[in-house]
N, C-alpha and C. Protein backbone atom coordinates (compact mmCIF):
# COMPACT_ATOMS: atom_id res chain seq x y z
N UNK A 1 -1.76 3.45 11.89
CA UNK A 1 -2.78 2.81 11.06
C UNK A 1 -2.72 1.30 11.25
N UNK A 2 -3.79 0.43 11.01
CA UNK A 2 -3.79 -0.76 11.95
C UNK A 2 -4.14 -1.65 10.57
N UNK A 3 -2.69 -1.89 9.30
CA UNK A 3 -2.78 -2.26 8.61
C UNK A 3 -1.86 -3.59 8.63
N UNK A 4 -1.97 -4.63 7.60
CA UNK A 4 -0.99 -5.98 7.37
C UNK A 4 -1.26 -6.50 5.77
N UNK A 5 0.01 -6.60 5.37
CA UNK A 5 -0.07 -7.62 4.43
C UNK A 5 0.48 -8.61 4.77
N UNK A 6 -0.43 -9.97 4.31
CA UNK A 6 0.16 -11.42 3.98
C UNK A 6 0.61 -11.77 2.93
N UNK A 7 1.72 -12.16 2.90
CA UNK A 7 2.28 -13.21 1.19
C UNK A 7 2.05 -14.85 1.57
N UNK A 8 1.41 -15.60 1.44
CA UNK A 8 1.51 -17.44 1.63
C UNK A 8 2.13 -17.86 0.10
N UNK A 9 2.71 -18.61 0.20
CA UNK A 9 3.33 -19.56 -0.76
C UNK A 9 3.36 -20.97 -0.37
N UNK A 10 2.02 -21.93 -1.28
CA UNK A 10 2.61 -23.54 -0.44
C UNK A 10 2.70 -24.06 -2.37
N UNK A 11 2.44 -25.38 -2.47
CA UNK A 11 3.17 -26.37 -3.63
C UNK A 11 1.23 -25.94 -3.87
N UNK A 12 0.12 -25.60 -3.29
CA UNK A 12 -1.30 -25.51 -4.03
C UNK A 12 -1.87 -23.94 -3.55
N UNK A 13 -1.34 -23.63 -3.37
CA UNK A 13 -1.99 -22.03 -3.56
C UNK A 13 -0.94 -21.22 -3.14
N UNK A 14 -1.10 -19.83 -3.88
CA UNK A 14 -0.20 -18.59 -3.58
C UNK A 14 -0.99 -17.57 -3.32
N UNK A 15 -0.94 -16.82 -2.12
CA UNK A 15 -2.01 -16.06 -1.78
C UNK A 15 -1.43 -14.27 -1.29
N UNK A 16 -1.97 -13.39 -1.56
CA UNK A 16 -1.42 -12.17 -0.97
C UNK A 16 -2.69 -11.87 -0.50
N UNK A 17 -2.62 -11.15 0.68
CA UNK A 17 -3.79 -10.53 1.62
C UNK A 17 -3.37 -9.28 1.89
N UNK A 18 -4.02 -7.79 1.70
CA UNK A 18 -3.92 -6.87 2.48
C UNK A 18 -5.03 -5.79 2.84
N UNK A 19 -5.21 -5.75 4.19
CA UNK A 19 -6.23 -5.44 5.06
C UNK A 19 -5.78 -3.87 5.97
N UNK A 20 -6.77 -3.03 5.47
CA UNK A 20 -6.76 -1.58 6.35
C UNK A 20 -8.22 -2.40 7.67
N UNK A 21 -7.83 -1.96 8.66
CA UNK A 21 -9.35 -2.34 9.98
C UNK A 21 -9.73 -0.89 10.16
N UNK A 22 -9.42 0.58 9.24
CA UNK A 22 -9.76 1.50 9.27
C UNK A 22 -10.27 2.05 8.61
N UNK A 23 -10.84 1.16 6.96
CA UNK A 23 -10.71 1.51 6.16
C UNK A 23 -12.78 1.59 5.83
N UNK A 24 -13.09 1.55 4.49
CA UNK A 24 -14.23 2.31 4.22
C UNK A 24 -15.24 1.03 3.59
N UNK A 25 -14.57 -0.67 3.69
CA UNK A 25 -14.77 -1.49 3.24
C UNK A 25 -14.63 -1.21 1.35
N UNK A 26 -13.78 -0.72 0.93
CA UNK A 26 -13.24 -1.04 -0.54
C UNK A 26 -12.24 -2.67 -0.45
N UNK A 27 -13.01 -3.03 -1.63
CA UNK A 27 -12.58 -4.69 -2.00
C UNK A 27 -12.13 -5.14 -3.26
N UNK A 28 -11.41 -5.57 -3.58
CA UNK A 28 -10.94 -6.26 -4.35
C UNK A 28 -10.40 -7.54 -4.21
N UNK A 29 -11.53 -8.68 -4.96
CA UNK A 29 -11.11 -10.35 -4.66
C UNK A 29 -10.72 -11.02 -5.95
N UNK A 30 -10.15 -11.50 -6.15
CA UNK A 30 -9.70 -12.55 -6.96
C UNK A 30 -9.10 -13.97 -6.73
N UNK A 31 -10.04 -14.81 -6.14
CA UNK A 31 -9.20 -16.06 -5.99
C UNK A 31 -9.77 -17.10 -7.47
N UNK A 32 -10.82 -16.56 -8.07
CA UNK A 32 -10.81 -17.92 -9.17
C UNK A 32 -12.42 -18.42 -8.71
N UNK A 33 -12.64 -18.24 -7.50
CA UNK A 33 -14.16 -18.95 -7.52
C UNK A 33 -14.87 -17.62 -7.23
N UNK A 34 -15.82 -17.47 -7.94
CA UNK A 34 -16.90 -16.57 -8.47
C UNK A 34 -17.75 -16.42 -7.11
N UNK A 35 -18.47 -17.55 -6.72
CA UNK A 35 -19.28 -17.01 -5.61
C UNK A 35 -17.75 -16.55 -3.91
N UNK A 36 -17.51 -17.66 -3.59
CA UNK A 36 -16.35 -17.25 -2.50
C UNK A 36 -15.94 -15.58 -2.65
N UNK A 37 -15.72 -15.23 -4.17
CA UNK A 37 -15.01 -13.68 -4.00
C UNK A 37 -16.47 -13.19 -3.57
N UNK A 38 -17.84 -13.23 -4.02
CA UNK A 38 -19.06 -12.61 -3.59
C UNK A 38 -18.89 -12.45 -2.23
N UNK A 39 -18.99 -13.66 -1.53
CA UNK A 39 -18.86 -14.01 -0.34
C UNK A 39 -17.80 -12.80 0.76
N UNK A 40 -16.66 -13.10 0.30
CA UNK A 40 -15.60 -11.64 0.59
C UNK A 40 -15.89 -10.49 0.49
N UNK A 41 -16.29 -10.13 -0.78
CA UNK A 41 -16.95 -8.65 -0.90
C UNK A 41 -17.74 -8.39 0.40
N UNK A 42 -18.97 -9.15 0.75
CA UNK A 42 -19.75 -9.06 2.35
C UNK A 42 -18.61 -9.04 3.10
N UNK A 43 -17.95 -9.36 3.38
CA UNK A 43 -17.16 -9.49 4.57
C UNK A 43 -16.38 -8.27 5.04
N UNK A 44 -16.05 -7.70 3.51
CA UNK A 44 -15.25 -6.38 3.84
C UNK A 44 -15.91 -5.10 3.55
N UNK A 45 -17.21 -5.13 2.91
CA UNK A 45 -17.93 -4.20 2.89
C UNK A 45 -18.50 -3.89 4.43
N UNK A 46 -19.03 -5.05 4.95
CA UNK A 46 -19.97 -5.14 5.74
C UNK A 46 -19.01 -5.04 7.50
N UNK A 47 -17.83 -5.06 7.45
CA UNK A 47 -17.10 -4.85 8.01
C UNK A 47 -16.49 -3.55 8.17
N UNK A 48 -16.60 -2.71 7.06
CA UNK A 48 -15.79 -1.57 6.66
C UNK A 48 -13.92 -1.36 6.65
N UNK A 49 -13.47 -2.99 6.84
CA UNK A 49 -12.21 -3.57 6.74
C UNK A 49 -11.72 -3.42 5.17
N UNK A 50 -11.11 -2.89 4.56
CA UNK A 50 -10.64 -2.61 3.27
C UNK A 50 -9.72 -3.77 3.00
N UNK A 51 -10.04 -4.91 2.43
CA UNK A 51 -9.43 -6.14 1.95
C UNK A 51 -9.12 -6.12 0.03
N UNK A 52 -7.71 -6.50 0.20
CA UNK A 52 -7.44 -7.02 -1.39
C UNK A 52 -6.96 -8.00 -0.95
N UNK A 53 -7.24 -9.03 -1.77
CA UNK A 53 -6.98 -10.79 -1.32
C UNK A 53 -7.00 -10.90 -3.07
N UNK A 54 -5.72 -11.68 -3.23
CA UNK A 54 -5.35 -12.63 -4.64
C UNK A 54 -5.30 -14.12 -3.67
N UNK A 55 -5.65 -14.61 -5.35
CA UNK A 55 -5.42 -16.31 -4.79
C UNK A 55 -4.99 -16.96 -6.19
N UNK A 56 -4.11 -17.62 -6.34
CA UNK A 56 -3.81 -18.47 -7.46
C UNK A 56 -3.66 -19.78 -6.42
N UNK A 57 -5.09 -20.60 -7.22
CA UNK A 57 -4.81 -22.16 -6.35
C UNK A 57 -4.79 -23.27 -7.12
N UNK A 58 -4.81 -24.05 -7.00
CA UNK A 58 -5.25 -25.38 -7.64
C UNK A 58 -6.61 -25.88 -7.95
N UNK A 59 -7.03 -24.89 -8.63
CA UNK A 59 -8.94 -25.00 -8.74
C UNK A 59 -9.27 -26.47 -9.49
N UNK A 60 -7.89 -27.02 -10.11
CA UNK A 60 -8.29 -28.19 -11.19
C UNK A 60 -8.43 -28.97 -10.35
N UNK A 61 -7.81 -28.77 -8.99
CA UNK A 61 -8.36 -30.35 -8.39
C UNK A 61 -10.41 -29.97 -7.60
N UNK A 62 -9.95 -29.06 -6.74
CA UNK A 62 -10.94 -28.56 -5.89
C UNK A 62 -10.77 -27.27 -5.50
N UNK A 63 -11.94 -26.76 -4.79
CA UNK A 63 -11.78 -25.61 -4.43
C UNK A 63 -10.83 -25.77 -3.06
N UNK A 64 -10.68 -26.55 -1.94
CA UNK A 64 -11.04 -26.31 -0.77
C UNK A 64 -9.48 -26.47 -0.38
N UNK A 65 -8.35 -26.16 -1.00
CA UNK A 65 -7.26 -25.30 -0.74
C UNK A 65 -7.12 -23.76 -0.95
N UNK A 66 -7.60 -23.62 -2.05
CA UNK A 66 -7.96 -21.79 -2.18
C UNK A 66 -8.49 -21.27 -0.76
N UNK A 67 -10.08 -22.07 -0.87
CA UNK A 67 -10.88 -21.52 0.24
C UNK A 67 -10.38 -21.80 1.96
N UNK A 68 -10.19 -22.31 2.22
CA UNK A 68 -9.17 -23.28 3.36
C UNK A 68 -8.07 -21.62 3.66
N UNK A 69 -6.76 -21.96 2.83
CA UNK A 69 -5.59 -21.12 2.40
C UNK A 69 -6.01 -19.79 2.60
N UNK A 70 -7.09 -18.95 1.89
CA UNK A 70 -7.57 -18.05 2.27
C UNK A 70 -7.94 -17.54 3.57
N UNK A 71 -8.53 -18.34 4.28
CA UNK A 71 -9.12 -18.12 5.61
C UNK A 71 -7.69 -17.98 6.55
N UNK A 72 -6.79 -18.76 6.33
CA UNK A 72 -5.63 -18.93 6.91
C UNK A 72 -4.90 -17.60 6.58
N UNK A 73 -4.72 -16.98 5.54
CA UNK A 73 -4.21 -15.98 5.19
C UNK A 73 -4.66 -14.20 5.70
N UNK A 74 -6.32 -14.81 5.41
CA UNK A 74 -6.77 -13.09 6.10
C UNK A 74 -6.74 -13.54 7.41
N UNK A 75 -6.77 -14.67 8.63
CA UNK A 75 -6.98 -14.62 9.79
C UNK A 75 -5.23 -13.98 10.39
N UNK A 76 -4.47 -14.24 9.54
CA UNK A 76 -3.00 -14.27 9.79
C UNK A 76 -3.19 -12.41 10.00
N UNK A 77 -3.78 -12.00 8.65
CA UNK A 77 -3.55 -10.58 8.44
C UNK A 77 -4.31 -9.75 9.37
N UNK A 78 -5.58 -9.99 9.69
CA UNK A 78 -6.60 -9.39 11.30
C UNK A 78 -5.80 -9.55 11.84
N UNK A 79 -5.02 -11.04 12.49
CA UNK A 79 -3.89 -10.74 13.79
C UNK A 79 -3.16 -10.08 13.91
N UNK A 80 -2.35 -9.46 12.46
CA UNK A 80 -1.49 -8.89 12.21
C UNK A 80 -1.62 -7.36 12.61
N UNK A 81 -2.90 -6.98 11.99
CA UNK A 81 -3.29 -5.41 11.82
C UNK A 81 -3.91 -5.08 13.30
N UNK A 82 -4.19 -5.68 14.51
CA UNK A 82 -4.86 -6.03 15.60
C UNK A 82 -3.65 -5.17 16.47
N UNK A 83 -2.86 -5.73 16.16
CA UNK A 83 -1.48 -5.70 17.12
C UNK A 83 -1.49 -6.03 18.57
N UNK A 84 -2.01 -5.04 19.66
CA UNK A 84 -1.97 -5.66 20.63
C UNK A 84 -3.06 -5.59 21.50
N UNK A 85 -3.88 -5.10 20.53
CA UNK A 85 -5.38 -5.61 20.85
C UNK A 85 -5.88 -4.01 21.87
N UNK A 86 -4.93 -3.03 22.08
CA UNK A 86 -5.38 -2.07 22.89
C UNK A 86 -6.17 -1.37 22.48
N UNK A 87 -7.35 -1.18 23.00
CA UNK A 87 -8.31 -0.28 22.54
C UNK A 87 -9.72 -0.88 21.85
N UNK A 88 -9.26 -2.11 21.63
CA UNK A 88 -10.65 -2.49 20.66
C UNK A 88 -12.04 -2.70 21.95
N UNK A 89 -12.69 -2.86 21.15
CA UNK A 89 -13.83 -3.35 22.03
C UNK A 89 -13.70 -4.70 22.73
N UNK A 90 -13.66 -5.83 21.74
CA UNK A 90 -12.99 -6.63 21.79
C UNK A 90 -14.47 -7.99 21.71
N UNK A 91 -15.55 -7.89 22.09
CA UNK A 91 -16.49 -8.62 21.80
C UNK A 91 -17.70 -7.76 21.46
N UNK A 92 -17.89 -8.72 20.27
CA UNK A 92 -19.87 -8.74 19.75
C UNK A 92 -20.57 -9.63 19.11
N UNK A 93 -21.42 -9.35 18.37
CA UNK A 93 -22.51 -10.31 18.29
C UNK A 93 -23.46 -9.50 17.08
N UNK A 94 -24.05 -10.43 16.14
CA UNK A 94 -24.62 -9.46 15.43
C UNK A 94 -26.14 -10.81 15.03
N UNK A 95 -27.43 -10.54 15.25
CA UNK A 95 -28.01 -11.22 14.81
C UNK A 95 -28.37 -10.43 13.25
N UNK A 96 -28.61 -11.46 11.88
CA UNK A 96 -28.38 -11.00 10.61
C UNK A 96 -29.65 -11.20 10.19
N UNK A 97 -30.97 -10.45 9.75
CA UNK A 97 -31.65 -11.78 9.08
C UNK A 97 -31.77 -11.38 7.20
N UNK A 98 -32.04 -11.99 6.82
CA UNK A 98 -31.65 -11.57 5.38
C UNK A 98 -32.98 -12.55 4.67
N UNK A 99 -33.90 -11.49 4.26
CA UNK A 99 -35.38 -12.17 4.20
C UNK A 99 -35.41 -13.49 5.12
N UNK A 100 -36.21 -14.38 4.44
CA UNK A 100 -36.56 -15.07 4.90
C UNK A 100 -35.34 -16.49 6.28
N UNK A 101 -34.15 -15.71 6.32
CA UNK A 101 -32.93 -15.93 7.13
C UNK A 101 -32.54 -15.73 7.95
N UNK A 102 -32.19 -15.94 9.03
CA UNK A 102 -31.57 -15.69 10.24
C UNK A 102 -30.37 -16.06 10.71
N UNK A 103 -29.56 -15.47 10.89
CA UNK A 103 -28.29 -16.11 11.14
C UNK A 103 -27.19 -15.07 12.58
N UNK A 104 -26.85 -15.67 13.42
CA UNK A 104 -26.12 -15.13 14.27
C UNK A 104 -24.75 -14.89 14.20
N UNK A 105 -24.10 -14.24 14.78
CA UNK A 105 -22.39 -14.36 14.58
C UNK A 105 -22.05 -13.42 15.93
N UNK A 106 -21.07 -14.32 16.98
CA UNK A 106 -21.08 -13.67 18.18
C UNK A 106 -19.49 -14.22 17.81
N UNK A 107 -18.29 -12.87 18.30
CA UNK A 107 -17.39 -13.19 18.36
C UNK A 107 -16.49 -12.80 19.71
N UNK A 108 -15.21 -13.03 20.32
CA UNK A 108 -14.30 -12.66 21.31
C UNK A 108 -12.88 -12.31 20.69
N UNK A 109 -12.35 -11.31 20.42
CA UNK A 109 -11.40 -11.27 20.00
C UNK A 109 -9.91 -11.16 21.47
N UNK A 110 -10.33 -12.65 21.62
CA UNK A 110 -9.46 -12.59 22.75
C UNK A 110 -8.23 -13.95 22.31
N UNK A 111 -7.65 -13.97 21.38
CA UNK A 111 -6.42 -14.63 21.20
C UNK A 111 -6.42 -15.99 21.72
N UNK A 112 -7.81 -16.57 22.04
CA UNK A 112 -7.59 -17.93 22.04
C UNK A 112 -8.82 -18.47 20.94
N UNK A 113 -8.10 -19.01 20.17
CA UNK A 113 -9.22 -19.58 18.86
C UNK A 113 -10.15 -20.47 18.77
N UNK A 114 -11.40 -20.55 18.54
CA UNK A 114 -12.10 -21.72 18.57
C UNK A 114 -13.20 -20.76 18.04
N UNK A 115 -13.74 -22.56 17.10
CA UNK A 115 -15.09 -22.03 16.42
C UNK A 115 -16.13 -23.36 16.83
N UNK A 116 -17.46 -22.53 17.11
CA UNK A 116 -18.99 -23.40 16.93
C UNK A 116 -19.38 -22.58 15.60
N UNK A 117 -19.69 -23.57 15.03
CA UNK A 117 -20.45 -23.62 13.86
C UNK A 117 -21.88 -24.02 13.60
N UNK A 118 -22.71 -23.86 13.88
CA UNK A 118 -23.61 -24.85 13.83
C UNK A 118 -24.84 -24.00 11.86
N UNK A 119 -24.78 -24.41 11.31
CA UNK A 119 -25.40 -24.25 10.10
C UNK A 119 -25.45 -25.39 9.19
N UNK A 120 -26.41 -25.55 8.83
CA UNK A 120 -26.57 -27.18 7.91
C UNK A 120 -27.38 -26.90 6.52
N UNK A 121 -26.35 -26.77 5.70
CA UNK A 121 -27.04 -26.62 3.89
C UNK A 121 -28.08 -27.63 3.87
N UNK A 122 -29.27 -27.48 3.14
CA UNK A 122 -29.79 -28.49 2.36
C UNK A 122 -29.04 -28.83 0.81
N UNK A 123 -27.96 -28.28 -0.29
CA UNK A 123 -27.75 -28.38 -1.16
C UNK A 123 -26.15 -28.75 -0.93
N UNK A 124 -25.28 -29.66 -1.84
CA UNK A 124 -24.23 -29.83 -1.57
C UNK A 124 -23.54 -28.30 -2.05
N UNK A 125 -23.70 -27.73 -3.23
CA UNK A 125 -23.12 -26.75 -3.94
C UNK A 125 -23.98 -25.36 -3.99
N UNK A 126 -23.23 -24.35 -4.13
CA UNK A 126 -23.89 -23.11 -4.55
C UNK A 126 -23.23 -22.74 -5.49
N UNK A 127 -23.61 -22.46 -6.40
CA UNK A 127 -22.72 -22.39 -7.86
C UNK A 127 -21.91 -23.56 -8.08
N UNK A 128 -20.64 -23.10 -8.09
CA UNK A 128 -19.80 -24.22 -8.03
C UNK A 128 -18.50 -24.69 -7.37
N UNK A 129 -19.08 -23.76 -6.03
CA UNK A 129 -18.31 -24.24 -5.01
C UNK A 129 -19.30 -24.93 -3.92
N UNK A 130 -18.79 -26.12 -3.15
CA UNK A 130 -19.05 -27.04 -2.36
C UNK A 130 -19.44 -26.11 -0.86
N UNK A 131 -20.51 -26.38 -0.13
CA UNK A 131 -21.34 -26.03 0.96
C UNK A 131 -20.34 -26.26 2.04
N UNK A 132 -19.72 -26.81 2.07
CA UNK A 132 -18.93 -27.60 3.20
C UNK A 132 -17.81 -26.75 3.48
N UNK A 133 -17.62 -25.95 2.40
CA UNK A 133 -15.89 -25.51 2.18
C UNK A 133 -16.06 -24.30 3.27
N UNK A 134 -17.72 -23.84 3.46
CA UNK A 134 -17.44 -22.43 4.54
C UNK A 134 -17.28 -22.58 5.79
N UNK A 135 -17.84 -23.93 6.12
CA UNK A 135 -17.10 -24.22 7.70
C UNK A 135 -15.49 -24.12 7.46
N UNK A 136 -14.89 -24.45 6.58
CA UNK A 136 -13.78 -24.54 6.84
C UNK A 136 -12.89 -23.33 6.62
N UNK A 137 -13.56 -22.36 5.50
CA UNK A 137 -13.04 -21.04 5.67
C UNK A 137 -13.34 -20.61 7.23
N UNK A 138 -14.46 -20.90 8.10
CA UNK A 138 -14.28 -19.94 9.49
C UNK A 138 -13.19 -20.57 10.25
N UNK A 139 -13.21 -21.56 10.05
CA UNK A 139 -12.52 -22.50 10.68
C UNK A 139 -11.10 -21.68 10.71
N UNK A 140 -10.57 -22.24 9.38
CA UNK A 140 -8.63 -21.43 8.85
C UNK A 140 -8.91 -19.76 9.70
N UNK A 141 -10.17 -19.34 9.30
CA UNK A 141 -10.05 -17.60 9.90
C UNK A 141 -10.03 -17.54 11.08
N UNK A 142 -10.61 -18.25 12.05
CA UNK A 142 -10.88 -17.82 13.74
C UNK A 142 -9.36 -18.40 14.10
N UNK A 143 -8.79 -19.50 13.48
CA UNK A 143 -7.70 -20.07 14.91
C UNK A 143 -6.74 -19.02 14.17
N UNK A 144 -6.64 -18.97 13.02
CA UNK A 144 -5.37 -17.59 12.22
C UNK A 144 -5.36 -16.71 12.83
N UNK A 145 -7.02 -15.42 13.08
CA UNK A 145 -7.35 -14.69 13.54
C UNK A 145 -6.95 -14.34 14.97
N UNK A 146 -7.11 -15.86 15.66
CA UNK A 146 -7.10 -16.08 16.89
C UNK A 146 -8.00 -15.21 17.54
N UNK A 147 -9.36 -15.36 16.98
CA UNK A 147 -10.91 -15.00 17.71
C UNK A 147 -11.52 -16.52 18.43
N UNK A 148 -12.54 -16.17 19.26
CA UNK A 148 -13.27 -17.16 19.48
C UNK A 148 -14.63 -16.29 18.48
N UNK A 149 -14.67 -17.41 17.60
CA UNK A 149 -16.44 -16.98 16.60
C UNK A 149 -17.08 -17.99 16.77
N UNK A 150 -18.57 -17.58 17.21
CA UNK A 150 -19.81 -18.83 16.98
C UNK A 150 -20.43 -18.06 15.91
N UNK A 151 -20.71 -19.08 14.91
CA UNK A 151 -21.69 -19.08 13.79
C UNK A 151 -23.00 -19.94 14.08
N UNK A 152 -24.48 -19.07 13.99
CA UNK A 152 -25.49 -20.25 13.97
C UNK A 152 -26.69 -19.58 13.65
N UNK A 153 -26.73 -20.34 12.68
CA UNK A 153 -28.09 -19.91 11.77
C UNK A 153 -29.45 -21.01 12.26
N UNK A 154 -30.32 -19.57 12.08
CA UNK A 154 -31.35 -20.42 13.29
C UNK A 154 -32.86 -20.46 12.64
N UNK A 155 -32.64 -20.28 10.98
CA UNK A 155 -33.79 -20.65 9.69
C UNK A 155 -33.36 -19.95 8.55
N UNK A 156 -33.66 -21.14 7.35
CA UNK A 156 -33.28 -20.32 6.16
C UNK A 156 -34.25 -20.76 5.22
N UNK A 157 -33.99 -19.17 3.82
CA UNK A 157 -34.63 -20.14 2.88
C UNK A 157 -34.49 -20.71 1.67
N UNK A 158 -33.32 -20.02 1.66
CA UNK A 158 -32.69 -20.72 0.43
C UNK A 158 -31.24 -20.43 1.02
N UNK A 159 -30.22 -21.48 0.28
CA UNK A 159 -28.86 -21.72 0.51
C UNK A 159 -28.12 -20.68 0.01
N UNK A 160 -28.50 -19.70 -0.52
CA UNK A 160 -27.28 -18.40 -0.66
C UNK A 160 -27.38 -17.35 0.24
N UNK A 161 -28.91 -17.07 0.95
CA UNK A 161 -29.07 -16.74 1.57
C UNK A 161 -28.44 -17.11 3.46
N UNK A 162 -28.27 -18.37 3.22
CA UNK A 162 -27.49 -19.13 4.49
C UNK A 162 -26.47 -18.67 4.32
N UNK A 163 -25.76 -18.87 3.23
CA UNK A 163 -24.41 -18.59 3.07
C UNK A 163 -24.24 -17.27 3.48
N UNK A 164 -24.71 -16.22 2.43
CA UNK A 164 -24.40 -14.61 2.61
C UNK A 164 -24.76 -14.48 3.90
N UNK A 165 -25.89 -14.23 4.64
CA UNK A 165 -25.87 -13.96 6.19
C UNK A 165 -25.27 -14.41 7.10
N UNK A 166 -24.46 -15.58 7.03
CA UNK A 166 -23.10 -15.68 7.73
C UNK A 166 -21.61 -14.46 7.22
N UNK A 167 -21.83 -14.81 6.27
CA UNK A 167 -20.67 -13.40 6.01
C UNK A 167 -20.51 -12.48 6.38
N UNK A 168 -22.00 -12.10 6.22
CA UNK A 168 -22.82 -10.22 6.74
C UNK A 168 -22.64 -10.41 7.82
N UNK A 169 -22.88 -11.36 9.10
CA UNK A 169 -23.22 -11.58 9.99
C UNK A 169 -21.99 -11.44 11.16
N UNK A 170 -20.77 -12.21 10.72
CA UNK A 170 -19.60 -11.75 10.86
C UNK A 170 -19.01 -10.71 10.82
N UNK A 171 -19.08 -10.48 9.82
CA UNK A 171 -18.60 -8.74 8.91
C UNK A 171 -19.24 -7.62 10.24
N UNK A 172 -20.23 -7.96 10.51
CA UNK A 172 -20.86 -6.84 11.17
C UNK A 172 -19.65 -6.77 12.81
N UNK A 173 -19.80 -8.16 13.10
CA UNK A 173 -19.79 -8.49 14.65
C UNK A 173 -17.97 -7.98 14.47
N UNK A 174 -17.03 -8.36 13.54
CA UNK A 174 -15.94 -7.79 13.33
C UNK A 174 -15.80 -6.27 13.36
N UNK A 175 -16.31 -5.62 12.75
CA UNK A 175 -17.09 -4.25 12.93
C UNK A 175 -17.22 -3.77 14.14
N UNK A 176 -17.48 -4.12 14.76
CA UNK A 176 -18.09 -3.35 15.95
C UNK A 176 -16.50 -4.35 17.05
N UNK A 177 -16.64 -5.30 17.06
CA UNK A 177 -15.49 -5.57 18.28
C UNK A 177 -14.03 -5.18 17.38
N UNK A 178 -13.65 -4.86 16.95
CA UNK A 178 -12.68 -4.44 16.08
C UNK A 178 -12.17 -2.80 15.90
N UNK A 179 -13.59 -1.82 16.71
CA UNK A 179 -13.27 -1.02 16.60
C UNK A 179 -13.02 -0.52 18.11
N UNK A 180 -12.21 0.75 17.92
CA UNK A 180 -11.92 1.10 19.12
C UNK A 180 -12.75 1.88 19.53
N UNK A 181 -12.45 1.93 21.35
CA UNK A 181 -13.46 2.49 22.09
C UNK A 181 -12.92 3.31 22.63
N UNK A 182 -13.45 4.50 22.90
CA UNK A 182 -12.88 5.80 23.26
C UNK A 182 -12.76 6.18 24.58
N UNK A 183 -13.57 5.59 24.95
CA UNK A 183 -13.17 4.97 26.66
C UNK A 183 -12.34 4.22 27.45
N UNK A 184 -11.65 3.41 26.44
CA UNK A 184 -10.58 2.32 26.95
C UNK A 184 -9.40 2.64 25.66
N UNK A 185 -9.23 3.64 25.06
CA UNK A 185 -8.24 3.60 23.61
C UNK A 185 -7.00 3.26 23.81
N UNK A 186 -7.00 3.38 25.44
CA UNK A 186 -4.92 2.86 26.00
C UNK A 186 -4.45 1.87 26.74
N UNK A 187 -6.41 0.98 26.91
CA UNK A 187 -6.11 -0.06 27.61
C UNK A 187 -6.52 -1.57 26.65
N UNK A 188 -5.96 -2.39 26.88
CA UNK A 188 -6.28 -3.93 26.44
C UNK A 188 -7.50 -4.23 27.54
N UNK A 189 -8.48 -4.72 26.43
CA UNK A 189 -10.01 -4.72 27.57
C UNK A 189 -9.79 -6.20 28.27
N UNK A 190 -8.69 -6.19 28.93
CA UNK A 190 -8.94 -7.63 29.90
C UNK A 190 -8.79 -7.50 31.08
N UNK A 191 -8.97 -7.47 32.71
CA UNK A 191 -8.19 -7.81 33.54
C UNK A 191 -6.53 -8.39 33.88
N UNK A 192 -7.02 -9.34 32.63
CA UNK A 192 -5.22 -9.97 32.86
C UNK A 192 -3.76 -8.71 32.52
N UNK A 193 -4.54 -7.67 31.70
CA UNK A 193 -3.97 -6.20 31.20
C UNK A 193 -3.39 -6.94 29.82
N UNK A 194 -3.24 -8.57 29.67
CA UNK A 194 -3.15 -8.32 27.90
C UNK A 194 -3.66 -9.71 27.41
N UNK A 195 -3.89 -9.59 26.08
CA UNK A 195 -4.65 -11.03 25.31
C UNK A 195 -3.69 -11.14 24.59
């Protein structure tokens, strides 16, 4: 079974992560910010990745150690539950549109990390977490993860809608390169024979 738990402990957040990549997308979030756990719920529904993620952070200052810390924590736990990558598909791509939204998410789950981002809020906040903080959740998730993910939303029409179809959008493309292929179930899909 292609499961991991994370424990993080720093001096501003304490975090536990644990992730089935087999699972039926059942979720349970609790970090303290209301929309971000929304946000998660997509990710592991829409993934069918079974995530429980706690977060006790330092919400009195800001969000963007929780959210940050988090990304760092489930990218740790995908690497974890991945193992050695044999069998997965290993790349996809999911275009999302979500009414009046469009948003892409093309990923490589090939162990070298890097993210394009390209999405630009018109609003600083959605509820009452800061617009800014989700580049930086992909950010902590892809180099943790150690995926290459491009994010790029290509029209929106309102800012929750930007937001959620990046989630979905991901969620999906994780989904599908994440799962195994029944054609390759004993091989690592590279030439080099490993990532």
């Amino acid at each position: 079974m292609r499961t991991a738990t994370i424990a993080r402990k720093t001096n501003e957040t304490e975090i536990s992560v644990s992730i089935n990549l087999d699972g039926t997308g059942a979720h349970k979030m609790a970090t303290g910010v209301g929309f971000f756990d929304h946000m998660l719920d997509q990710l592991s529904r829409h993934s069918l990745i079974d995530m429980d993620v706690s977060c006790k952070g330092d919400l009195h200052i800001d969000f963007h150690h929780t959210v940050e810390d988090v990304g760092i924590a489930l990218g740790q736990a995908i690497q974890a539950a991945i193992g050695d990558k044999k069998g997965i598909r290993r790349y996809a791509s999911c275009d999302l549109p979500m009414d009046g939204t469009l948003t892409r998410a093309a990923l490589d789950v090939s162990g070298r990390p890097f993210l394009v981002f390209k999405a630009e809020f018109n609003r600083d906040k959605i509820g009452d977490i800061d617009t800014e903080l989700f580049r930086e959740f992909f950010q902590a998730f892809a180099i943790n993860a150690g995926i290459t993910l491009h994010v790029e939303n290509f029209y929106f029409d309102n800012n929750h809608h930007l937001a959620e179809s990046m989630f979905k959008a991901v969620a999906r493309a994780l989904r599908d390169a994440l799962e195994i292929d029944p054609r390759q179930a004993d091989r690592v899909p590279s030439t080099k024979g490993t990532l």
